[in-house]
C-alpha atoms as a PDB file:
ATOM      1  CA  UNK A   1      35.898 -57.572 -19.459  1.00  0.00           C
ATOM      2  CA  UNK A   2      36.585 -58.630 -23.025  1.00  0.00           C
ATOM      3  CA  UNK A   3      35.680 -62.070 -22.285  1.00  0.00           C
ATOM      4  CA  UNK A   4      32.177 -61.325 -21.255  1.00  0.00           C
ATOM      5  CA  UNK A   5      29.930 -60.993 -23.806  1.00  0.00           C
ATOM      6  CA  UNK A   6      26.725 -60.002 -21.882  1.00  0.00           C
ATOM      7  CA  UNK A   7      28.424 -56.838 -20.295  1.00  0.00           C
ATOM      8  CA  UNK A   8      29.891 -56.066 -23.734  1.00  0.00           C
ATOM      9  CA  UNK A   9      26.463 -56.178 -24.859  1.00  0.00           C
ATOM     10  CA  UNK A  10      24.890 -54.340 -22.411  1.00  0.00           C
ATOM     11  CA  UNK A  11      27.668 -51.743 -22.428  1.00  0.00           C
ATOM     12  CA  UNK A  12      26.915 -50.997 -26.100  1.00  0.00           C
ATOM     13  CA  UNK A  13      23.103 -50.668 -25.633  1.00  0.00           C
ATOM     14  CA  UNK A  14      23.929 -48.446 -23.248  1.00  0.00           C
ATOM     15  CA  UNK A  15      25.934 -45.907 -25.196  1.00  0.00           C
ATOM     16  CA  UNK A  16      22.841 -46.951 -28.314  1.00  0.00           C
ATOM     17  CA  UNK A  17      20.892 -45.203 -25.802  1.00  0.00           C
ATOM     18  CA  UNK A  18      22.423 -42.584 -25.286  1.00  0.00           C
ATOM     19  CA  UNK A  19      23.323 -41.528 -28.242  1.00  0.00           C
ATOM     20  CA  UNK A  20      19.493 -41.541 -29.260  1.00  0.00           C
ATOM     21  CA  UNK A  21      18.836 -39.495 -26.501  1.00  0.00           C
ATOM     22  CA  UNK A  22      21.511 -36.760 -27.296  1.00  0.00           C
ATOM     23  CA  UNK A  23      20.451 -36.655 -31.119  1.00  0.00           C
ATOM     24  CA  UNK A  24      16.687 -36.564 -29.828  1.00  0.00           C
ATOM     25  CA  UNK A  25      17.869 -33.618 -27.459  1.00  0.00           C
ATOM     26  CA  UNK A  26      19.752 -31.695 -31.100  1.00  0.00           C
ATOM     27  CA  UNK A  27      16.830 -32.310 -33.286  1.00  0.00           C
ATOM     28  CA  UNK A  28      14.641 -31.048 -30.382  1.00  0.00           C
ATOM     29  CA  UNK A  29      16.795 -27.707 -29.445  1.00  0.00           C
ATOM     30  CA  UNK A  30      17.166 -27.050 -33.751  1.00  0.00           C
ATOM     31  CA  UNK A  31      13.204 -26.829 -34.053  1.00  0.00           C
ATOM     32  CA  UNK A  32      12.160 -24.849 -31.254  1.00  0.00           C
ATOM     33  CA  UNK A  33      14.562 -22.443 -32.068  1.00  0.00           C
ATOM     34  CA  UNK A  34      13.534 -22.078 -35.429  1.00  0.00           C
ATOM     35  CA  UNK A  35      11.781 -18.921 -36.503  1.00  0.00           C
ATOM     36  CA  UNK A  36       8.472 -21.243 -36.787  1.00  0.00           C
ATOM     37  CA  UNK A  37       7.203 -20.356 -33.517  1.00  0.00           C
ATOM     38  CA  UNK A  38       7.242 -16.888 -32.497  1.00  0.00           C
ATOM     39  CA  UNK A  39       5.313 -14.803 -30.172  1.00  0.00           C
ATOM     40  CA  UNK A  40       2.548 -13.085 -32.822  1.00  0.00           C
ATOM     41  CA  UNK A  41       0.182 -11.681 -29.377  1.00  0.00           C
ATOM     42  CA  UNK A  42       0.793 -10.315 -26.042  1.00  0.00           C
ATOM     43  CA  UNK A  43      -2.480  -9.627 -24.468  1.00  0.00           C
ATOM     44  CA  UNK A  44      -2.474  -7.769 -20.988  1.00  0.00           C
ATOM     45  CA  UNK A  45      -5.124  -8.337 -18.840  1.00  0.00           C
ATOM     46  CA  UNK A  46      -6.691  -6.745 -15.516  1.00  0.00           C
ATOM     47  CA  UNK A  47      -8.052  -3.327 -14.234  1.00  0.00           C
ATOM     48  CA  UNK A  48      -5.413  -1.139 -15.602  1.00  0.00           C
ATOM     49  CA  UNK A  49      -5.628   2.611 -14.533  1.00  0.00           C
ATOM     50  CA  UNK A  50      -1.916   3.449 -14.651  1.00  0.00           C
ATOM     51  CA  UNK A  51      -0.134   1.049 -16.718  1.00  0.00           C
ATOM     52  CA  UNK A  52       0.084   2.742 -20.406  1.00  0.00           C
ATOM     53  CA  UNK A  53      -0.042   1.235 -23.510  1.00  0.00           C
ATOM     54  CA  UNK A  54       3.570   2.382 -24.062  1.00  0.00           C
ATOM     55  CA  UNK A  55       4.713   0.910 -20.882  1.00  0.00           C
ATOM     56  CA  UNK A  56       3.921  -2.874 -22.145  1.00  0.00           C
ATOM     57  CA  UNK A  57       5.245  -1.804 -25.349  1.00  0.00           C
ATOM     58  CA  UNK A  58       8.455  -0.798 -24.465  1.00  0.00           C
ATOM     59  CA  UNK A  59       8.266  -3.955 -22.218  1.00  0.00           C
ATOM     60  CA  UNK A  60       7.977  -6.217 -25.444  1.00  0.00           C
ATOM     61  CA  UNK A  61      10.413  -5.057 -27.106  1.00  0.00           C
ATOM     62  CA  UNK A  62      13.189  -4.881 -24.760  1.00  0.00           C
ATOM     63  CA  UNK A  63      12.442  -7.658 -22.389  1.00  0.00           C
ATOM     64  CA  UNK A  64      10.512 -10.384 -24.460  1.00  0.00           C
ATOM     65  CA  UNK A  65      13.388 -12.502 -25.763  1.00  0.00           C
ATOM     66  CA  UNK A  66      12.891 -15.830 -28.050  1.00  0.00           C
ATOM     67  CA  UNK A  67      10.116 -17.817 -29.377  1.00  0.00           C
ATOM     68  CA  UNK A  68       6.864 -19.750 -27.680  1.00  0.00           C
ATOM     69  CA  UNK A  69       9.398 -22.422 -26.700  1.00  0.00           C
ATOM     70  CA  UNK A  70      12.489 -20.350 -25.408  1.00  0.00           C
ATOM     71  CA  UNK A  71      10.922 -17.177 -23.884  1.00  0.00           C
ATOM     72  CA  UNK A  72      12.149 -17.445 -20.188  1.00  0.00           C
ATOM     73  CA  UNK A  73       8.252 -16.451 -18.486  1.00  0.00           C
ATOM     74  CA  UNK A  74      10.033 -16.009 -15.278  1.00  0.00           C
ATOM     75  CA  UNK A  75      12.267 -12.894 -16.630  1.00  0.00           C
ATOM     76  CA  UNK A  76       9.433 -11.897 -18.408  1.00  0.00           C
ATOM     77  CA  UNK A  77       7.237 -11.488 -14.883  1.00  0.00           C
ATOM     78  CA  UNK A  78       9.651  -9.594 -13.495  1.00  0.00           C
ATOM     79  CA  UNK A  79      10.328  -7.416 -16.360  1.00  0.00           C
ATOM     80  CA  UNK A  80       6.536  -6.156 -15.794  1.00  0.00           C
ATOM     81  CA  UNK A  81       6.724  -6.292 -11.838  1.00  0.00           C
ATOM     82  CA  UNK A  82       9.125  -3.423 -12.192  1.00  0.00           C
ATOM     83  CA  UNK A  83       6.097  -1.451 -13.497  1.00  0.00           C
ATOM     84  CA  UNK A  84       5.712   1.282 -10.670  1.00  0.00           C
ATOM     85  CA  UNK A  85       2.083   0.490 -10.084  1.00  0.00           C
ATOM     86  CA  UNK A  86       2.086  -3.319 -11.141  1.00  0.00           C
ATOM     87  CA  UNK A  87       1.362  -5.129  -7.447  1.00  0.00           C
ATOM     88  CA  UNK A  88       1.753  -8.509  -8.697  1.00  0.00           C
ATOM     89  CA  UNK A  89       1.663 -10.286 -12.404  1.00  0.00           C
ATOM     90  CA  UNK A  90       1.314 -13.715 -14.012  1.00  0.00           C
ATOM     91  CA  UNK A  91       2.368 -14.916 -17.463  1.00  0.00           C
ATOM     92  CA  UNK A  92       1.730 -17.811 -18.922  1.00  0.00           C
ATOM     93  CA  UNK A  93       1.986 -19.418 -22.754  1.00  0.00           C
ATOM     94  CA  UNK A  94      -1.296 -19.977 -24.752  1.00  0.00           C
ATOM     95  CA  UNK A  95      -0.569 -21.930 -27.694  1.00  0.00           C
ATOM     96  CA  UNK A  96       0.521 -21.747 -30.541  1.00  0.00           C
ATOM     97  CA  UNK A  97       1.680 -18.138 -30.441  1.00  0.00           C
ATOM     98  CA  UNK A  98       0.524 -16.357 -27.649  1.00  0.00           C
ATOM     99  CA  UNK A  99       1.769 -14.402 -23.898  1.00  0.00           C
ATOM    100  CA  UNK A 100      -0.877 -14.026 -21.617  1.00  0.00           C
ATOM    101  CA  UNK A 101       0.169 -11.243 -18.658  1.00  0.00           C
ATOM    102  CA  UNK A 102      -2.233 -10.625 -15.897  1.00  0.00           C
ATOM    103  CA  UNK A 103      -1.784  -7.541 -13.860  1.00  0.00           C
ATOM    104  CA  UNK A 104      -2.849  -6.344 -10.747  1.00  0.00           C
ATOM    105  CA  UNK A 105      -1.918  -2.957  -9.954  1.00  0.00           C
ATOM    106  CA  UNK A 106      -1.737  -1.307  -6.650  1.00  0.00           C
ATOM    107  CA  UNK A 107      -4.819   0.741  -5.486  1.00  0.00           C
ATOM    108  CA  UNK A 108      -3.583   3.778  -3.413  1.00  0.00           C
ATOM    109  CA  UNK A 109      -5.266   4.565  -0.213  1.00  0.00           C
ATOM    110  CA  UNK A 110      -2.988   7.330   0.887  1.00  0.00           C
ATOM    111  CA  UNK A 111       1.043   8.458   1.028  1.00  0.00           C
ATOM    112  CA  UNK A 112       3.610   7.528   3.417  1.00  0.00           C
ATOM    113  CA  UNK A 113       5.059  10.684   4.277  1.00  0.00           C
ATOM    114  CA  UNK A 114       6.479  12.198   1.334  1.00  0.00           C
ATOM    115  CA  UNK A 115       8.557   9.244   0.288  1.00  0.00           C
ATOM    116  CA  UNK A 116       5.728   6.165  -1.191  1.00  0.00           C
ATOM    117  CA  UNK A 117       2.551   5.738  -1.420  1.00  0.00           C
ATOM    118  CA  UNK A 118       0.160   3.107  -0.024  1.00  0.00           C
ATOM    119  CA  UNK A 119      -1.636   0.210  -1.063  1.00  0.00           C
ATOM    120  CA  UNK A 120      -5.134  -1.068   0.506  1.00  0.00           C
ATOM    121  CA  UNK A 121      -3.012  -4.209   1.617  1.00  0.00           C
ATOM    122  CA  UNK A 122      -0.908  -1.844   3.967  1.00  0.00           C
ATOM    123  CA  UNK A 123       1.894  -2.274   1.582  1.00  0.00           C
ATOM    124  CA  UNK A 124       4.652   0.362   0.508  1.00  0.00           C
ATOM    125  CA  UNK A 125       5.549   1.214  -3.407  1.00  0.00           C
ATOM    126  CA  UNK A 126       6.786   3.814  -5.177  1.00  0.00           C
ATOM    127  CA  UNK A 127       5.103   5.375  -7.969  1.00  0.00           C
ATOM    128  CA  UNK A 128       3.761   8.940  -9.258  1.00  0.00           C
ATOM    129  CA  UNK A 129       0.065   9.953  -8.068  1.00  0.00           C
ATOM    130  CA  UNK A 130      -1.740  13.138  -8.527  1.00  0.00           C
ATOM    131  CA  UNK A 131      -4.762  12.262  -6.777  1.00  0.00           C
ATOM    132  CA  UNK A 132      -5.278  13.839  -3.415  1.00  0.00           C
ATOM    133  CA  UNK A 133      -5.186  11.406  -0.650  1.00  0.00           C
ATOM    134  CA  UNK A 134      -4.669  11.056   2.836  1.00  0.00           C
ATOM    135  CA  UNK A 135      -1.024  11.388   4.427  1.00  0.00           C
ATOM    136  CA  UNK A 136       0.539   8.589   6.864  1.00  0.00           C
ATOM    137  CA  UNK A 137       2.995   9.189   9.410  1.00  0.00           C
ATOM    138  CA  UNK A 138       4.428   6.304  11.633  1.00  0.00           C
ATOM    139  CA  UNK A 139       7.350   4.346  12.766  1.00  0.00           C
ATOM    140  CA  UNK A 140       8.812   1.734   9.905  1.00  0.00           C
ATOM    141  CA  UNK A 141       7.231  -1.542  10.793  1.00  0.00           C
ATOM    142  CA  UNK A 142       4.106   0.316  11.639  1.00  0.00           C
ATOM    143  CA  UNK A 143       2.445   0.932   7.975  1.00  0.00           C
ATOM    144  CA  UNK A 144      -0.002  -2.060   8.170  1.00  0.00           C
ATOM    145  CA  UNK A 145      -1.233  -1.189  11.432  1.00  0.00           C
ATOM    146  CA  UNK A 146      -1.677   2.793  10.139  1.00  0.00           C
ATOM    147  CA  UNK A 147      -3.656   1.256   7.033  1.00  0.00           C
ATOM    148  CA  UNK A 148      -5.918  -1.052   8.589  1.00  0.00           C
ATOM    149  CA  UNK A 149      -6.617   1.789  11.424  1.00  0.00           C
ATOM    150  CA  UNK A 150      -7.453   4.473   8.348  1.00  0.00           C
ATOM    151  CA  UNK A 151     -10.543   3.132   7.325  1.00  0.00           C
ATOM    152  CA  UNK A 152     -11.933   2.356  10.888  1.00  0.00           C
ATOM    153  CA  UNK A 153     -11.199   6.266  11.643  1.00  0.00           C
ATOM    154  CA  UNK A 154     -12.534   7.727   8.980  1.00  0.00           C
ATOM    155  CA  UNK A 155     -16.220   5.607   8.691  1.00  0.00           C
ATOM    156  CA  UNK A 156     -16.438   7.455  12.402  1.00  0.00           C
ATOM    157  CA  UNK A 157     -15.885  10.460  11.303  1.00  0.00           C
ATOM    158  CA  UNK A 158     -18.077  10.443   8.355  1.00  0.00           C
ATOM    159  CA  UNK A 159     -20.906  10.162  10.565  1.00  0.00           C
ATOM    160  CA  UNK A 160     -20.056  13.710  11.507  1.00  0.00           C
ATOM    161  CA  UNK A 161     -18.995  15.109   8.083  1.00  0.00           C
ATOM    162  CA  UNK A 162     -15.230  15.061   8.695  1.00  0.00           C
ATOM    163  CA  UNK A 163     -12.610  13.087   7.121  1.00  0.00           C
ATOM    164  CA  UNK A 164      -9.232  11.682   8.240  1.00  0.00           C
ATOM    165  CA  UNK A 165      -6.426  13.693   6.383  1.00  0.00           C
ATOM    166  CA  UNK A 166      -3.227  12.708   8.267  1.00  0.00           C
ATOM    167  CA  UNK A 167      -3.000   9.808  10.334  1.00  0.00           C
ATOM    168  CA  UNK A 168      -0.430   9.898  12.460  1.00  0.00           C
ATOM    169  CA  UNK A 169       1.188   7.073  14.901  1.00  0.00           C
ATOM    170  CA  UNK A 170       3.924   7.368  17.227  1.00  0.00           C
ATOM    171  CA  UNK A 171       6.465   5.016  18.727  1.00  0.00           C
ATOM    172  CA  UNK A 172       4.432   5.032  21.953  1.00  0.00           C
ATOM    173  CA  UNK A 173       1.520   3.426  19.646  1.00  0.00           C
ATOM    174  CA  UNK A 174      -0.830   6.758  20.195  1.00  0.00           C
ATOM    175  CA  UNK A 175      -2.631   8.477  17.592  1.00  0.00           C
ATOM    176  CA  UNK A 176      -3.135  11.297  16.441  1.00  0.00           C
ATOM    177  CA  UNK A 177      -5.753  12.724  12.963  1.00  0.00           C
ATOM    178  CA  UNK A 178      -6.039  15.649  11.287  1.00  0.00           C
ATOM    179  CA  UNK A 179      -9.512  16.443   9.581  1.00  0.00           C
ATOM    180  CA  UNK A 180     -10.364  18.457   6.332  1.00  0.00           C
ATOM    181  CA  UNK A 181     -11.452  20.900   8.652  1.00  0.00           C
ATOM    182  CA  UNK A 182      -7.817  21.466  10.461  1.00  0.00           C
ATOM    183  CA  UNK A 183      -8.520  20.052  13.784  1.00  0.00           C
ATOM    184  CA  UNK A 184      -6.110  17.862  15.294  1.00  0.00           C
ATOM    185  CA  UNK A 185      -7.386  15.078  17.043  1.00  0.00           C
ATOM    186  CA  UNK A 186      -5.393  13.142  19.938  1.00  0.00           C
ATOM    187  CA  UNK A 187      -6.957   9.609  20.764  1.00  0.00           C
ATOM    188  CA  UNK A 188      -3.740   8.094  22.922  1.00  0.00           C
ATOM    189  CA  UNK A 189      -3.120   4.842  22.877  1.00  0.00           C
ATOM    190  CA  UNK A 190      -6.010   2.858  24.180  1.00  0.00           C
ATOM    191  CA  UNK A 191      -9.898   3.198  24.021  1.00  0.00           C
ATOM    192  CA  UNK A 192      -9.132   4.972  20.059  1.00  0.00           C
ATOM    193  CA  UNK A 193     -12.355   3.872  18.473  1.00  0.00           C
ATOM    194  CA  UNK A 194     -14.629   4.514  21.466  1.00  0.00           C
ATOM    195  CA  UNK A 195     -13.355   7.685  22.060  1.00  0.00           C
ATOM    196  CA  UNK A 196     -13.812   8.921  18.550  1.00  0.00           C
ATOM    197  CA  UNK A 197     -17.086   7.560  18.228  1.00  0.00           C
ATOM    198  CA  UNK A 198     -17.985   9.500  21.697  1.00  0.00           C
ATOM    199  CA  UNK A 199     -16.301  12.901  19.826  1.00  0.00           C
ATOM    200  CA  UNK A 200     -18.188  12.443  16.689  1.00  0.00           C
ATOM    201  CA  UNK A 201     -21.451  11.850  17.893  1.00  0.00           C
ATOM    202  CA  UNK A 202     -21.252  15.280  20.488  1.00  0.00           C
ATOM    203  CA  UNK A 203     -19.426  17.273  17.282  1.00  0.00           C
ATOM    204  CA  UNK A 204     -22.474  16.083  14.980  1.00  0.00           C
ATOM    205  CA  UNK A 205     -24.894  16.953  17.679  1.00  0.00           C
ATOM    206  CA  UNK A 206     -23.359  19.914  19.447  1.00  0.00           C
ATOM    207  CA  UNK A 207     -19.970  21.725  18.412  1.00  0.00           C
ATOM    208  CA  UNK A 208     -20.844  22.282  14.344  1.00  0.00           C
ATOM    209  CA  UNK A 209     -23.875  23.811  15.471  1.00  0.00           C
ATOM    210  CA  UNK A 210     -21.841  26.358  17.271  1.00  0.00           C
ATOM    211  CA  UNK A 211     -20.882  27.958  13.809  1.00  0.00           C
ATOM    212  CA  UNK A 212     -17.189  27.987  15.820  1.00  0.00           C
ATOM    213  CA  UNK A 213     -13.997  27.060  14.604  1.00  0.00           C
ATOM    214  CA  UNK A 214     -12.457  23.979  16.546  1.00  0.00           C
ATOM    215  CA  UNK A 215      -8.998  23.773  16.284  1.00  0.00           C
ATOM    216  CA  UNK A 216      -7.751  21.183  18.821  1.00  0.00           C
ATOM    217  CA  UNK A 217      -9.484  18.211  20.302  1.00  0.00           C
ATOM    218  CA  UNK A 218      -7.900  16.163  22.970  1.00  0.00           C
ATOM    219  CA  UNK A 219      -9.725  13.129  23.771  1.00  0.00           C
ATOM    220  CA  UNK A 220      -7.208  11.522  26.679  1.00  0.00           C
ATOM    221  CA  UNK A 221     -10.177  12.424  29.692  1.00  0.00           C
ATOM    222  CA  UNK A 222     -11.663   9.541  30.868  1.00  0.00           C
ATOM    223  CA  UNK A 223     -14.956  11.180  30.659  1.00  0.00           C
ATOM    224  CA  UNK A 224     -14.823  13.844  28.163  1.00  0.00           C
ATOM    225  CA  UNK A 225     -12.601  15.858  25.833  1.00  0.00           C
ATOM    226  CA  UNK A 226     -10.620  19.106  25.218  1.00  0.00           C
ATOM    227  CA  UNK A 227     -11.401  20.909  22.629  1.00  0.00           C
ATOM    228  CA  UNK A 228      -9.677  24.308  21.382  1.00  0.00           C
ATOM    229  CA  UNK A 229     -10.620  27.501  19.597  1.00  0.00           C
ATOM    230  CA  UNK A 230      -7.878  29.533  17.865  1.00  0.00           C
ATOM    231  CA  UNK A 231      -7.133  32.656  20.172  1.00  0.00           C
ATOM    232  CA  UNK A 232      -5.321  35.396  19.177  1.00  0.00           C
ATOM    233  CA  UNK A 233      -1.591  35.592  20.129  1.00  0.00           C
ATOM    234  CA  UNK A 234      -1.742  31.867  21.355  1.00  0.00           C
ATOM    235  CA  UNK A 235       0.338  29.388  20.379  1.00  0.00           C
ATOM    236  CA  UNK A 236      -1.685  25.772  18.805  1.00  0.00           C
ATOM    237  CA  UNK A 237      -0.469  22.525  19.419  1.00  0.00           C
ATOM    238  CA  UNK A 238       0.813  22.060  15.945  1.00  0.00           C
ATOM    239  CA  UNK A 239       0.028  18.072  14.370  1.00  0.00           C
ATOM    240  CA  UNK A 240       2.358  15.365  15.295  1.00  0.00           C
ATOM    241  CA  UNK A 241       3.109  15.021  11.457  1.00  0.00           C
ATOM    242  CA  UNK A 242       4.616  18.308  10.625  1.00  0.00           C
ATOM    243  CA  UNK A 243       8.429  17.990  10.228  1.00  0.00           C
ATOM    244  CA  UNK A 244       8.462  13.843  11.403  1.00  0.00           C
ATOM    245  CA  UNK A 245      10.714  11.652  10.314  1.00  0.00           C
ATOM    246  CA  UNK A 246       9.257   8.664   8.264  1.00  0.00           C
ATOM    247  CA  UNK A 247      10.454   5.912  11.332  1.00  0.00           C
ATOM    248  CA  UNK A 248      10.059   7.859  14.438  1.00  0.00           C
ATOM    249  CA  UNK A 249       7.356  10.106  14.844  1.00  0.00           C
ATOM    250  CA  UNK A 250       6.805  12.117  18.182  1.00  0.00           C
ATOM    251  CA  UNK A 251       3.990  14.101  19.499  1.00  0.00           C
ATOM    252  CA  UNK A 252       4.565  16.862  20.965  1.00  0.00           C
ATOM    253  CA  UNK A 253       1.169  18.659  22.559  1.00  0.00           C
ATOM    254  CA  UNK A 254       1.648  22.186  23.792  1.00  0.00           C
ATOM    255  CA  UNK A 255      -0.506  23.269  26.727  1.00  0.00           C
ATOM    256  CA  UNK A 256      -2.306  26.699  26.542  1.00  0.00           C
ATOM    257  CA  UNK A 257      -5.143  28.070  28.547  1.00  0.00           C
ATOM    258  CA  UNK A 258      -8.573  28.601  27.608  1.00  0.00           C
ATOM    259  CA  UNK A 259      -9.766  24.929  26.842  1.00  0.00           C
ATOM    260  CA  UNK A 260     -13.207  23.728  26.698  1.00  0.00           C
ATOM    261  CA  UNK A 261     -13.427  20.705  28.370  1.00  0.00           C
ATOM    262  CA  UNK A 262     -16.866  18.939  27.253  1.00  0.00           C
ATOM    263  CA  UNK A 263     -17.998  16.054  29.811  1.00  0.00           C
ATOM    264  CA  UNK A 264     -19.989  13.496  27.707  1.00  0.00           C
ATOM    265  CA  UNK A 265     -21.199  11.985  30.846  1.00  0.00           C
ATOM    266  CA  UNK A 266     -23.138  14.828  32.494  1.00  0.00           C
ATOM    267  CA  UNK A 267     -23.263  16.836  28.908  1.00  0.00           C
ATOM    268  CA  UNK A 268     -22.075  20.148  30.628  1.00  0.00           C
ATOM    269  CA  UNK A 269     -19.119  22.194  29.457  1.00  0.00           C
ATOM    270  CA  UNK A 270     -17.075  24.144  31.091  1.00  0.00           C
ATOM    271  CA  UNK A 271     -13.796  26.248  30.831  1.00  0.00           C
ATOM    272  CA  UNK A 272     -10.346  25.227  32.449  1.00  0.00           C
ATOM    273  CA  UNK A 273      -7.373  27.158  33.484  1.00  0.00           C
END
């Protein structure tokens, strides 16, 4: 090898080069280390309701390590992600010294059970909420089908000045509501959104006019429903919610006597025993 001058040669440009390149790569580390590019702004942006001033503070200071060079944005991301109410964030560098975090935080449309709280996209998280909403009850894989349900229910029921309270769904897929007025509602498992439309439009236009209390409403018939007024010394079906387990909830509907069965198809009511 000696004896060859070109691979000699090239040998020796080789390590030329690369010795460039490794003093290229120290000059380079030395000066964006040096204390002559720090972070002087973090601005948060997005609809913040429940992230706190102090939260992103306290964020800053413990989590924001190194300069506009060396800050690692993908620890930084997940330092705010951990925020309880933070649904997803982005961070990026805006030079010369600035962090720019973008939060979107979770909008609550109701609690799972008494364990989380959920988000419009039918997803679970865990933070503090005193608002009063809704309550969920449903098998473990079922929360984005109890979600996207929720709002279908409850337009219908607006129409007759009632609002969905609990939602309930069991492993057999049926459902089950309980209004701001304490009636429980069973819809089964097929036919849900005809069947409520069918008892909203004969509560609007018949059974508030009563002036009676309703406390049950079973709307399984095919061509009507059952509907219930507390009796004394009788037992009511009690909601499928009470007492269920967040992954398996069961219905269990108590038959007693005196039900008023209303046929929508002939508009007559009548009692059965």
């Amino acid at each position: 090898m000696w004896h060859k001058p070109t691979l000699l040669n090239w040998i020796a440009n080789l390590l030329f080069a690369l010795s460039v390149v490794v003093m290229l790569y120290a000059v380079l580390y030395v000066v964006v280390h040096l204390p002559i590019f720090p972070l002087r702004e973090v601005k948060v942006d997005g609809q913040l309701n429940h992230v706190s001033r102090e939260q992103v503070q306290l964020i800053v200071a413990k989590h924001l390590k190194g300069n506009f060079f060396t800050l690692d944005l993908i620890k930084a991301r997940d330092a705010f992600e951990k925020l309880p109410w933070a649904r997803k964030v982005s961070v990026r560098r805006r030079w010369p010294d600035k962090l720019e975090v973008t939060i979107e935080e979770h909008q609550a449309v109701a609690r799972w059970s008494t364990v989380a709280l959920v988000n419009r996209q039918g997803e679970l998280f865990h933070a503090a909420s005193g608002s009063d909403l809704p309550v969920f009850y449903g098998p473990s894989d079922g929360v984005i089908e109890v979600a996207s349900q929720y709002d279908a229910f409850n337009k219908v029921l607006k129409t007759a000045n009632l609002q969905v309270v609990t939602l309930a769904l069991t492993p057999r897929r049926a459902w089950q509501i309980t209004t701001n007025n304490g009636i429980v509602v069973e819809l089964g498992r097929t036919d849900m959104q005809a069947r409520l439309e069918k008892f909203a439009k004969v509560y609007n236009s018949t059974i508030a006019g009563l002036n009676k209390k309703i406390t049950y409403a079973d709307l399984r018939y095919p061509n009507g429903f059952a509907v219930r007024r507390p009796t004394e010394g009788a037992k009511l079906p009690q909601p499928v919610a009470a007492g269920l387990a967040i992954n398996a909830v069961k219905a269990e509907i108590k038959q007693a006597s005196g039900k008023r069965l209303i046929d929508t198809s002939s508009k007559q009511t009548k009692t059965v025993t």
